[in-house]
C-alpha atoms as a PDB file:
ATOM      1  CA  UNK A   1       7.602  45.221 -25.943  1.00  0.00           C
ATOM      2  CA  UNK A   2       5.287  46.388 -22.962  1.00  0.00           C
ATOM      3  CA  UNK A   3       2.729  44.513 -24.454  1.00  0.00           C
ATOM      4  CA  UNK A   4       4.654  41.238 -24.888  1.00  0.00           C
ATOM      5  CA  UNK A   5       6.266  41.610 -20.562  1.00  0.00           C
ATOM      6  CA  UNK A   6       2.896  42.137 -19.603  1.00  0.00           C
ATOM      7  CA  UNK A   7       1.160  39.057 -21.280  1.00  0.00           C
ATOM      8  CA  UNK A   8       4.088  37.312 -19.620  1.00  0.00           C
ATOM      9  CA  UNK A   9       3.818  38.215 -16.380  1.00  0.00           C
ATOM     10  CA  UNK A  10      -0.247  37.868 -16.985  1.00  0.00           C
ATOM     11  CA  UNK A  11       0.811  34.495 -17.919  1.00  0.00           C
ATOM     12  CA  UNK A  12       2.658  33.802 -14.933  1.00  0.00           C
ATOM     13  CA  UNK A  13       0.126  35.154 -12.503  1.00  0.00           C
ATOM     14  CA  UNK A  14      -2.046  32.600 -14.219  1.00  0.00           C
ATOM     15  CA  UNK A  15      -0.135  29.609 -13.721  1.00  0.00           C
ATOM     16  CA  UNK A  16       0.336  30.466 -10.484  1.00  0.00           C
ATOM     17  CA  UNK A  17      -2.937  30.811  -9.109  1.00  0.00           C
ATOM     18  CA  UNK A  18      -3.493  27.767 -11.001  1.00  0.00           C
ATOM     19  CA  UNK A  19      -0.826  26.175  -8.911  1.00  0.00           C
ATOM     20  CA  UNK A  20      -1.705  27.075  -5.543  1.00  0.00           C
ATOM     21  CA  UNK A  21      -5.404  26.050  -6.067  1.00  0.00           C
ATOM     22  CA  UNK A  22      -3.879  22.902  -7.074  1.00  0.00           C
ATOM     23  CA  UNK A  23      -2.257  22.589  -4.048  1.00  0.00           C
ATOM     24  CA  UNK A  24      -4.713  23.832  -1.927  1.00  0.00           C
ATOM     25  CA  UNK A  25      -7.279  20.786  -3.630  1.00  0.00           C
ATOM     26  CA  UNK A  26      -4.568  18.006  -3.250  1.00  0.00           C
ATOM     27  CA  UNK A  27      -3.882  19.088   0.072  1.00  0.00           C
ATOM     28  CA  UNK A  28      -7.459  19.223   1.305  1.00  0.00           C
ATOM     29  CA  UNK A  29      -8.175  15.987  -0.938  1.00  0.00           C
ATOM     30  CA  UNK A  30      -4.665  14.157   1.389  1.00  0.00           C
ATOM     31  CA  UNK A  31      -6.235  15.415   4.694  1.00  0.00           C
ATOM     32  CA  UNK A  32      -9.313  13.858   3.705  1.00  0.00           C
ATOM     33  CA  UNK A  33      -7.382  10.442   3.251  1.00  0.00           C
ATOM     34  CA  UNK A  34      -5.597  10.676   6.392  1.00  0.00           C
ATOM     35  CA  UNK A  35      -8.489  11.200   7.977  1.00  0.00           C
ATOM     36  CA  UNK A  36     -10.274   8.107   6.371  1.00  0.00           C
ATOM     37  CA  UNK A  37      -7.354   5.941   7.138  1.00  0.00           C
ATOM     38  CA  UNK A  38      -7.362   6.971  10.966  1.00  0.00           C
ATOM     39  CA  UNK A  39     -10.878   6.457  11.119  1.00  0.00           C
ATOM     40  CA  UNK A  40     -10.358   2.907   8.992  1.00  0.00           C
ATOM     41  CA  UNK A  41      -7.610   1.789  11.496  1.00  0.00           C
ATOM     42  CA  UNK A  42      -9.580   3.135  14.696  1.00  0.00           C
ATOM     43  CA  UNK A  43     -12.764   0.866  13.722  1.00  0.00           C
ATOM     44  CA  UNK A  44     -10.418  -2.107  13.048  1.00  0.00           C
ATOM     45  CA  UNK A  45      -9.201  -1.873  16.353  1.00  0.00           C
ATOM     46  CA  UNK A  46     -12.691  -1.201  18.138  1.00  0.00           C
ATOM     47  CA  UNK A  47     -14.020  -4.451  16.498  1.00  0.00           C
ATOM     48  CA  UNK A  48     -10.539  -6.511  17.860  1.00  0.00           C
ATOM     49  CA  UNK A  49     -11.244  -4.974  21.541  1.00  0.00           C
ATOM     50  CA  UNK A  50     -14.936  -5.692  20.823  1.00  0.00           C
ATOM     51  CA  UNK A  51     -14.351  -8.969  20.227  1.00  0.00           C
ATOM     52  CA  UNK A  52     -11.930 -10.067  22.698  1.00  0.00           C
ATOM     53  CA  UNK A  53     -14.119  -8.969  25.131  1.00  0.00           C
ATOM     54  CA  UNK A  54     -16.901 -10.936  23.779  1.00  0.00           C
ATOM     55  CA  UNK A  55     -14.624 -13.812  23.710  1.00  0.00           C
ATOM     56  CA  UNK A  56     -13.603 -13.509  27.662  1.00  0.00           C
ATOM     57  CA  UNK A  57     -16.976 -12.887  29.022  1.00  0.00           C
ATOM     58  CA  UNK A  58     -18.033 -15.893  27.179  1.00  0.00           C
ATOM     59  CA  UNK A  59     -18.245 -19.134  29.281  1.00  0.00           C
ATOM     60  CA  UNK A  60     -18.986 -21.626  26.458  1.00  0.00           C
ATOM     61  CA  UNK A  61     -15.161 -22.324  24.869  1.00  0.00           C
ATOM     62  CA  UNK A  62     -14.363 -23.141  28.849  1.00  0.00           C
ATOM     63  CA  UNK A  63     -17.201 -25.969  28.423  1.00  0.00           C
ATOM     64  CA  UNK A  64     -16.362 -27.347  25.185  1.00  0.00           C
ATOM     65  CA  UNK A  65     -14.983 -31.004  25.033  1.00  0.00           C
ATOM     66  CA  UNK A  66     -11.702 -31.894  23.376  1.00  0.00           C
ATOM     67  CA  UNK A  67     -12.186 -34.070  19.974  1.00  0.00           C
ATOM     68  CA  UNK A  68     -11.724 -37.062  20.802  1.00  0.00           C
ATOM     69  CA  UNK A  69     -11.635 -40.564  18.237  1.00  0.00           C
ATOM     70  CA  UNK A  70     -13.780 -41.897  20.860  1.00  0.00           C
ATOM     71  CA  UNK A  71     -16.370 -39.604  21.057  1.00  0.00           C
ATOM     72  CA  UNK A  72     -16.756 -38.987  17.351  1.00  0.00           C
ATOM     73  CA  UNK A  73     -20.219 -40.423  15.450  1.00  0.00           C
ATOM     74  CA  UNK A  74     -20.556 -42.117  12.882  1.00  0.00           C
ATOM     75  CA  UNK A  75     -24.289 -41.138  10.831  1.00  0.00           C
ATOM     76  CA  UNK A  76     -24.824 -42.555   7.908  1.00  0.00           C
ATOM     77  CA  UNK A  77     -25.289 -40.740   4.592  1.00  0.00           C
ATOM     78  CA  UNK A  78     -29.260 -40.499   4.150  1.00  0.00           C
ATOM     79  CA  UNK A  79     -30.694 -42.462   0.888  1.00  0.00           C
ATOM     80  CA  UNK A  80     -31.289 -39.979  -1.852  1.00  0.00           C
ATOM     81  CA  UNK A  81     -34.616 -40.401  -3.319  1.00  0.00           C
ATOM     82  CA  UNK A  82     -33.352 -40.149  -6.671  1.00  0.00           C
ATOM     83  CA  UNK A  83     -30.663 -42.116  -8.301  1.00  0.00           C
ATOM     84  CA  UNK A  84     -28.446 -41.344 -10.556  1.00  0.00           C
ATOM     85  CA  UNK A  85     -28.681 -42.975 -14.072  1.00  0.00           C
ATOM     86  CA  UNK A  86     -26.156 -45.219 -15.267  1.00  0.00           C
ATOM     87  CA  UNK A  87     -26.086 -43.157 -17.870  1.00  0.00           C
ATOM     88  CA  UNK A  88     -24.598 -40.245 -16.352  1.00  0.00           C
ATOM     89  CA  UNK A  89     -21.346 -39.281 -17.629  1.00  0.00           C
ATOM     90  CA  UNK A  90     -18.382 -37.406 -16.079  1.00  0.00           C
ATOM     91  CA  UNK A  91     -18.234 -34.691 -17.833  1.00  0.00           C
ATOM     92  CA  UNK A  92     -21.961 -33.737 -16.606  1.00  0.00           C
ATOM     93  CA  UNK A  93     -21.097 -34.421 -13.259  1.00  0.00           C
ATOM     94  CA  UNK A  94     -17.975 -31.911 -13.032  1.00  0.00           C
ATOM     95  CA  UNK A  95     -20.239 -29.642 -14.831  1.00  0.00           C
ATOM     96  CA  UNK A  96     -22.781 -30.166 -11.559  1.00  0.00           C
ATOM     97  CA  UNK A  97     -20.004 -29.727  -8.916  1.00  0.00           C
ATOM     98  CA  UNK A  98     -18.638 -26.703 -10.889  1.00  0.00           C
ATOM     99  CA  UNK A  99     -22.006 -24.743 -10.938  1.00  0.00           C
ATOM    100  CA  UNK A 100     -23.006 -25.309  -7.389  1.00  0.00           C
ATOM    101  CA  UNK A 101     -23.124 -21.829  -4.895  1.00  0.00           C
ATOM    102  CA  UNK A 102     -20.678 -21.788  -2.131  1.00  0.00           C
ATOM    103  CA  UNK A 103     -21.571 -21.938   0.952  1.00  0.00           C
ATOM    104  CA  UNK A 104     -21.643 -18.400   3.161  1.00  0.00           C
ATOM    105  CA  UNK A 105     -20.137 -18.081   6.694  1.00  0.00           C
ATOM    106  CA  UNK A 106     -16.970 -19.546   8.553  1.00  0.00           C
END
């Protein structure tokens, strides 16, 4: 019977050790979230102060004309150098528009 309480409470020693280093890992492993967050949320607001500022010290949107239908021109579409065959199905054009990169940027 000695035997048998002392596994037991060996048991439950054990386990609980287990449990606190558990703990101790999670907690460490949260604190290094927080942290990650705060520093996540800090940067996103240094680049919306960064900006602004770069948008008031700039003179050029104070410069910039109003679209107008009068002051829009016309260019005409430049002549391809090769033409497409009157051959040239649908299906093979889709494919063409389907495969082409997008463009990067704004």
């Amino acid at each position: 019977m000695d035997g048998t309480l002392l596994g037991v409470v060996g048991a439950a020693a054990v386990l609980a050790g287990l449990t606190l280093h558990w703990q101790h890992r999670w907690t460490v492993a949260f604190n290094r979230l927080e942290s990650t967050r705060i520093q996540a949320h800090r940067l996103t607001e240094s680049t919306a102060v960064m900006e602004q500022h770069l948008l008031r010290s700039t003179t050029q949107p104070a410069s910039l004309v109003p679209t107008q239908v009068t002051n829009l021109v016309h260019v005409e579409r430049p002549i391809s150098t090769t033409q497409p065959s009157a051959s040239s199905s649908l299906s093979s054009s889709i494919g063409e528009v389907m495969f082409q990169r997008p463009r990067t940027g704004y």
